[in-house]
Structure formats: C-alpha cells, structure tokens
Protein backbone atom coordinates (compact mmCIF):
# COMPACT_ATOMS: atom_id res chain seq x y z
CA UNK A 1 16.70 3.54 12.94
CA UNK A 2 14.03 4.32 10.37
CA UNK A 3 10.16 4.62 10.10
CA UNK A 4 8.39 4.42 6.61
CA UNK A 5 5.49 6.92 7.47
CA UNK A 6 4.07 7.22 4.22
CA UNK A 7 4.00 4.43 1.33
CA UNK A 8 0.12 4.13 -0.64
CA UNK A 9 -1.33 3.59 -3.43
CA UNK A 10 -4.19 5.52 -5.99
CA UNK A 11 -6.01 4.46 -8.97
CA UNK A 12 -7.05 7.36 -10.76
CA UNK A 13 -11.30 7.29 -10.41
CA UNK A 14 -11.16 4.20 -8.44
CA UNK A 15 -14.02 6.19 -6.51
CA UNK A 16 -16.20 5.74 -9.32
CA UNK A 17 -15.73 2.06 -10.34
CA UNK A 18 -18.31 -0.22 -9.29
CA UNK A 19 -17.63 -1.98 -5.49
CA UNK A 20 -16.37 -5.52 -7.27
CA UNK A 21 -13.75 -3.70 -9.48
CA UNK A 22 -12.78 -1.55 -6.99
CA UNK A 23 -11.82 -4.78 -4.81
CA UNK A 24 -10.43 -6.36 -7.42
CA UNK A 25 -6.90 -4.74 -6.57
CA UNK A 26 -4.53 -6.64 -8.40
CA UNK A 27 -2.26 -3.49 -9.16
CA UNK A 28 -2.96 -2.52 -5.57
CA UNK A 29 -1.58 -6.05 -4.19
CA UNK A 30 1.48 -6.33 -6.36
CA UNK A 31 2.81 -2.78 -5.66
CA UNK A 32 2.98 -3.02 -1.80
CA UNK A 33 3.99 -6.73 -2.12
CA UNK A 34 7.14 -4.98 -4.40
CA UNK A 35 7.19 -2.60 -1.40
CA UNK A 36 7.35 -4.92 1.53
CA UNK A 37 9.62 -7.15 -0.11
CA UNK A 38 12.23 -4.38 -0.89
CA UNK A 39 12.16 -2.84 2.65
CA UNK A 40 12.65 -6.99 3.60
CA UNK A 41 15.88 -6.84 1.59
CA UNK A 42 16.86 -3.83 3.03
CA UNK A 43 16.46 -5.12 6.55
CA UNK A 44 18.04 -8.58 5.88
CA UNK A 45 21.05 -8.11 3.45
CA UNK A 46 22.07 -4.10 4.21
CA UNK A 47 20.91 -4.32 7.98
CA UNK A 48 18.60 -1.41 7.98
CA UNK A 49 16.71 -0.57 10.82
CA UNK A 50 13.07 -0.38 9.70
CA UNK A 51 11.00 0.02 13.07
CA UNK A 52 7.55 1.40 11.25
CA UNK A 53 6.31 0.90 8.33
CA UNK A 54 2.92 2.89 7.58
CA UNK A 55 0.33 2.39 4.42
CA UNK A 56 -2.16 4.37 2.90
CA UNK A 57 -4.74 3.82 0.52
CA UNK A 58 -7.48 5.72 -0.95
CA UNK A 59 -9.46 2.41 -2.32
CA UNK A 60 -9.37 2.03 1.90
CA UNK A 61 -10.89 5.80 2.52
CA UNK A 62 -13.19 5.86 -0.23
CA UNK A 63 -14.89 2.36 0.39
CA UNK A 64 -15.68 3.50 4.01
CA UNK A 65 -16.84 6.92 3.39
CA UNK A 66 -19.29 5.09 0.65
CA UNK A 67 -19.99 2.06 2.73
C-alpha cells in the first residue's frame, strides 16, 4: 500500500505575475497531468497500491492569501 503525500508544483515569482497569467497554468496542468498519468500506469500495469495521492501548489496558496 502507498500514499503520495507530497507531489506540487512552483513557478518561480508566480506571486508577482498579474491574476490572468498567474491562471494561465499551462506548465502547471501538463506536469500533474504527467503525474497522474504515471501513478495510473503504475496502478494498472505494475499493480501498485496507490491509496492517497496529495497535491500542493503555491499558485493555490498565494491566490488566496491575495484574494
């Protein structure tokens, strides 16, 4: 049995971009689709047991210490 407790993702000064490039995550989006999709092939063709699987993001933590 596993748990992924930590997996994220920071742009350096993504604090300081304006709101609509900030949100504008395209790096963001492809790296934890790369992530959920490996942990998908582990599960399905090596038969690992993945019961967890947490994200962080500082994008997430800055926007709603800003907002």
């Amino acid at each position: 049995m596993s748990s992924i407790l930590e997996n994220g993702f920071a742009r350096p000064n993504e604090n300081k971009m304006p709101i609509k490039e900030a949100v504008n995550d395209v790096e963001r989006v492809d790296f934890f689709k790369g992530a959920v999709q490996s942990l998908m092939e582990a599960m399905t063709r090596d038969g690992v047991d993945v019961r967890s699987y947490f994200v962080w993001s500082m994008c997430m933590v800055d926007i709603n210490h800003t907002v």
